[in-house]
N, C-alpha and C. Protein backbone atom coordinates (compact mmCIF):
# COMPACT_ATOMS: atom_id res chain seq x y z
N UNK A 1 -44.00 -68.91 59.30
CA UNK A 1 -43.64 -69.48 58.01
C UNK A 1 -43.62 -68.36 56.97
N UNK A 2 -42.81 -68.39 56.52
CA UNK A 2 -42.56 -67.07 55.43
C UNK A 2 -43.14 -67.69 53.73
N UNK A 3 -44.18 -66.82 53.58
CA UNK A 3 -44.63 -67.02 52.41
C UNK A 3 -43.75 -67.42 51.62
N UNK A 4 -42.89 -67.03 50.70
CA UNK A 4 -41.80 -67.11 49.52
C UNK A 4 -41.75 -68.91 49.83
N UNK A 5 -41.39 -69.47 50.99
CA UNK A 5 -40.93 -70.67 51.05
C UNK A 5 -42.09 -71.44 50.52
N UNK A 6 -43.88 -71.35 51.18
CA UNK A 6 -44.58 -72.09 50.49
C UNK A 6 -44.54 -71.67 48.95
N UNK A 7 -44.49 -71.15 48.29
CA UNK A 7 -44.72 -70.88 46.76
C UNK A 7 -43.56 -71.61 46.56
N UNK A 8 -42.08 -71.32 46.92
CA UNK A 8 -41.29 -72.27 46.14
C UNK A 8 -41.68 -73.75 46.27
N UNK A 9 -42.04 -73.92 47.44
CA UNK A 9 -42.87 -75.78 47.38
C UNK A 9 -43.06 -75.89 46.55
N UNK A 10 -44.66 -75.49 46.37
CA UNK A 10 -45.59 -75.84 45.68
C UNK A 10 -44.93 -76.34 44.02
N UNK A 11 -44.33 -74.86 43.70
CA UNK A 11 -43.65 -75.13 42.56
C UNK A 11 -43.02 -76.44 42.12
N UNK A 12 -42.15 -76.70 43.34
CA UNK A 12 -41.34 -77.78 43.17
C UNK A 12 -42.30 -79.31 43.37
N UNK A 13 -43.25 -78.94 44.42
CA UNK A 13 -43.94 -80.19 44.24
C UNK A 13 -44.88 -80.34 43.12
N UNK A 14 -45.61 -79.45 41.94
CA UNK A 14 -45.97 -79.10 40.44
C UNK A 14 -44.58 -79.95 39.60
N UNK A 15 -43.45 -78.97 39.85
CA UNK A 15 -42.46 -79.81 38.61
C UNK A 15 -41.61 -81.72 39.30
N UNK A 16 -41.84 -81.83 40.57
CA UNK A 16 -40.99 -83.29 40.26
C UNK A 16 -41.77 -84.42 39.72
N UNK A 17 -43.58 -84.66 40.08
CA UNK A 17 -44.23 -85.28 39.80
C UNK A 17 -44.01 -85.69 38.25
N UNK A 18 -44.52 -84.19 37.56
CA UNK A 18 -44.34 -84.36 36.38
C UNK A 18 -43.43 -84.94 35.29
N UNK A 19 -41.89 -84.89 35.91
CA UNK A 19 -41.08 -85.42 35.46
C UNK A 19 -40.89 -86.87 35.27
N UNK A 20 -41.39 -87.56 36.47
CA UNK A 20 -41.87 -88.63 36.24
C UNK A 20 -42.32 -89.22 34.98
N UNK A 21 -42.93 -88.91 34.32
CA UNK A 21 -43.61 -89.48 32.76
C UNK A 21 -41.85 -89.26 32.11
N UNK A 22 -41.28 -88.32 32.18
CA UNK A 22 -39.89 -88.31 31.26
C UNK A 22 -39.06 -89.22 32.00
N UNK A 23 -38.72 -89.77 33.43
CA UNK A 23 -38.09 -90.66 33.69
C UNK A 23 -38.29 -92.11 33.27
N UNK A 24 -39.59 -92.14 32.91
CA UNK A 24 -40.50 -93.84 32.42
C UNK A 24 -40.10 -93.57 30.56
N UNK A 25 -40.40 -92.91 30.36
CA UNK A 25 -40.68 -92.31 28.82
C UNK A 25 -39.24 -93.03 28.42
N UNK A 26 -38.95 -93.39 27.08
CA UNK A 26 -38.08 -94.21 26.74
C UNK A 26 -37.02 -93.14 26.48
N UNK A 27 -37.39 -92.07 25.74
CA UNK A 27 -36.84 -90.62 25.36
C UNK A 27 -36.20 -89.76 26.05
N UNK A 28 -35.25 -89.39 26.06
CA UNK A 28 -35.08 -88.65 27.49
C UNK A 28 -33.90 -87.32 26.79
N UNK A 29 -34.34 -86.45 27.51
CA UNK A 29 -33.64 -85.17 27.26
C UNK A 29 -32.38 -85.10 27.18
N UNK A 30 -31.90 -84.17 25.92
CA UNK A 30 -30.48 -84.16 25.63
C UNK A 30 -29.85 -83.65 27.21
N UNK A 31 -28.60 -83.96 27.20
CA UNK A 31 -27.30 -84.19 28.32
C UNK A 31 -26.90 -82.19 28.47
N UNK A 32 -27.02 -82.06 27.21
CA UNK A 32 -27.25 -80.37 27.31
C UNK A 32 -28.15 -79.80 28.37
N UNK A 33 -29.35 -80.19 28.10
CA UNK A 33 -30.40 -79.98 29.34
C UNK A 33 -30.71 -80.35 30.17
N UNK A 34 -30.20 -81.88 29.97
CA UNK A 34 -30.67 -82.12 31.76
C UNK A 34 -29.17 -82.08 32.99
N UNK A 35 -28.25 -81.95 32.67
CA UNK A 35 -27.03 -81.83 33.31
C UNK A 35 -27.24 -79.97 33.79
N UNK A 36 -27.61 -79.19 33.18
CA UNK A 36 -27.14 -77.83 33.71
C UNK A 36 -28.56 -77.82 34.92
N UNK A 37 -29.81 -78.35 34.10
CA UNK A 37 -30.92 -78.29 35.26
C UNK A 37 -30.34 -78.88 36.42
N UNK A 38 -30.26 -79.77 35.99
CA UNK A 38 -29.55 -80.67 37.42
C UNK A 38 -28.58 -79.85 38.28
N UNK A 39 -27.51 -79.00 38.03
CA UNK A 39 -26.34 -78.54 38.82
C UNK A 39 -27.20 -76.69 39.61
N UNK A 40 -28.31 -76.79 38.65
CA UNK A 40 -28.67 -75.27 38.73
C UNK A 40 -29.61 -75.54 40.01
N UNK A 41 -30.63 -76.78 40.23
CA UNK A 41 -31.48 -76.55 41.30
C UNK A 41 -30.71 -77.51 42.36
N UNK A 42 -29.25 -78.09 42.07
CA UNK A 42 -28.67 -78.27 43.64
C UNK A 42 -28.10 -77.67 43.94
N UNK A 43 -27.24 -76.29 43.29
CA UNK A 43 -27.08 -74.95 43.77
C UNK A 43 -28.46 -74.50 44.74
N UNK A 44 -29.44 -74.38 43.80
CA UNK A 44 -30.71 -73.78 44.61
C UNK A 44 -30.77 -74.01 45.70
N UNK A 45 -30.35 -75.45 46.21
CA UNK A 45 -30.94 -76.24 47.61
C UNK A 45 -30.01 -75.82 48.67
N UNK A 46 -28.57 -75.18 47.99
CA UNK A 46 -27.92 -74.56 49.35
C UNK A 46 -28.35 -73.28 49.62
N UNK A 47 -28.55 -72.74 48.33
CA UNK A 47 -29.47 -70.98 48.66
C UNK A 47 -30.53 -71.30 49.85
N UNK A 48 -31.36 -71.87 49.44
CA UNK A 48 -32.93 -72.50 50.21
C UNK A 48 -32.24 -72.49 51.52
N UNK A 49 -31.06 -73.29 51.61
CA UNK A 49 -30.67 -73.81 53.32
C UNK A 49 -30.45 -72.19 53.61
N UNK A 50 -30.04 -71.82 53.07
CA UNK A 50 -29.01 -70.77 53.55
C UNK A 50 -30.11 -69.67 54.30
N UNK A 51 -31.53 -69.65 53.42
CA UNK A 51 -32.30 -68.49 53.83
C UNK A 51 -33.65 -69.51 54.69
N UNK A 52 -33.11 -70.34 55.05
CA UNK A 52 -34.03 -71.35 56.02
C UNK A 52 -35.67 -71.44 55.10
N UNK A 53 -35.73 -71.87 53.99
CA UNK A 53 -36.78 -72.41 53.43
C UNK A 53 -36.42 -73.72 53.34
N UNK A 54 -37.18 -74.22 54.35
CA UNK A 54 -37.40 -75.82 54.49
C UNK A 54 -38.14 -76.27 53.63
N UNK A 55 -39.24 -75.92 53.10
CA UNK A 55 -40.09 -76.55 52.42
C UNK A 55 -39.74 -76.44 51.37
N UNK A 56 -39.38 -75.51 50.21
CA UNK A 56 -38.52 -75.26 49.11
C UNK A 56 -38.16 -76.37 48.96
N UNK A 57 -36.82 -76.35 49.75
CA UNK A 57 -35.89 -77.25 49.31
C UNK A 57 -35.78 -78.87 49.50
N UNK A 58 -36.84 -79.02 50.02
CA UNK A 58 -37.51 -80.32 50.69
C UNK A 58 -38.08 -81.04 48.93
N UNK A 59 -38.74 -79.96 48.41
CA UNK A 59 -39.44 -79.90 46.83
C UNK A 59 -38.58 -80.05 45.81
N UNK A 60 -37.93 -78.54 46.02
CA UNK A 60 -36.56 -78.83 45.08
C UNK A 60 -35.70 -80.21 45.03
N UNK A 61 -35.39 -80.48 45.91
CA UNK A 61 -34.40 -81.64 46.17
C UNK A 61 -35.71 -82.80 44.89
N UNK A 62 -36.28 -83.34 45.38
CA UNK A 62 -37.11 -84.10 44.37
C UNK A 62 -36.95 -83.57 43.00
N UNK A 63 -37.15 -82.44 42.92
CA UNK A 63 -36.83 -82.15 41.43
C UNK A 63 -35.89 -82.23 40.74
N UNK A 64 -34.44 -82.28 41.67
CA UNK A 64 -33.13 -82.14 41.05
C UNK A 64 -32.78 -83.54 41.21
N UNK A 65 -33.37 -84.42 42.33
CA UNK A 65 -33.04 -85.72 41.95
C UNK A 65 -33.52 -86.11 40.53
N UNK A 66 -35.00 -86.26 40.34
CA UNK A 66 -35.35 -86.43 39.29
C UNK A 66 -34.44 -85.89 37.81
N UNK A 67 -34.01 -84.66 37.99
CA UNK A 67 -33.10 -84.30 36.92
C UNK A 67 -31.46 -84.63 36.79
N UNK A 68 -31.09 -85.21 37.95
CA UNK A 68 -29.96 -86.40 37.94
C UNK A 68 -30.14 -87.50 37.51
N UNK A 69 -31.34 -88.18 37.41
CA UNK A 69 -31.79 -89.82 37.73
C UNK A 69 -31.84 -89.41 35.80
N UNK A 70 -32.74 -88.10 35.04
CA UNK A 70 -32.37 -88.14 34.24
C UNK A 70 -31.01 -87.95 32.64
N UNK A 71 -30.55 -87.39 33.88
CA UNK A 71 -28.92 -87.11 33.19
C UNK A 71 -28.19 -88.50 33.00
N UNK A 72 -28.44 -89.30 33.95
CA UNK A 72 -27.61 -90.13 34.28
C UNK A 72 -28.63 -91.39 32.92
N UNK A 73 -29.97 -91.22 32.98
CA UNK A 73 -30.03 -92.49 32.20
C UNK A 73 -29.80 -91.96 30.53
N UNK A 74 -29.52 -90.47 30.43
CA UNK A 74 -28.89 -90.31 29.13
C UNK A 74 -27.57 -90.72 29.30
N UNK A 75 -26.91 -90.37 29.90
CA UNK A 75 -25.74 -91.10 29.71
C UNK A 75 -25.42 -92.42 29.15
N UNK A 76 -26.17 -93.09 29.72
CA UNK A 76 -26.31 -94.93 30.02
C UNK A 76 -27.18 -94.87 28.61
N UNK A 77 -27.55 -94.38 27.42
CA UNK A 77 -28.42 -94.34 26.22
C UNK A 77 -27.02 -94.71 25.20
């Protein structure tokens, strides 16, 4: 198991949880920010495939859902 892959986890399993409170939260981040997050860490998830970090992108993916699920309910605002 190649180090780099657990640290990107971890990371990612630190930021999707959290987002959570902003998906419930009535408020939700301008379309500016959550649309580029969103396109920037599902880019990430083909890098991740590409250099076989499974766990990364296992994390990531949660995170970038979460930052779709919030793009999308700005939209719908």
């Amino acid at each position: 198991m190649i180090w780099q892959d657990v640290v990107f986890m971890i990371g990612g399993f630190v930021f999707a949880p959290s987002l959570l409170f902003m998906i419930r939260a009535k408020d939700k981040p301008p379309v500016a920010t959550s649309l580029p997050t969103a396109i920037v860490l599902t880019v990430y998830l083909l890098l991740y495939a590409t250099m076989g970090f499974w766990l990364a992108l296992a994390s990531t993916a949660l995170t970038a859902v979460a930052w779709w699920v919030l793009f999308i309910q700005r939209r719908r605002q």
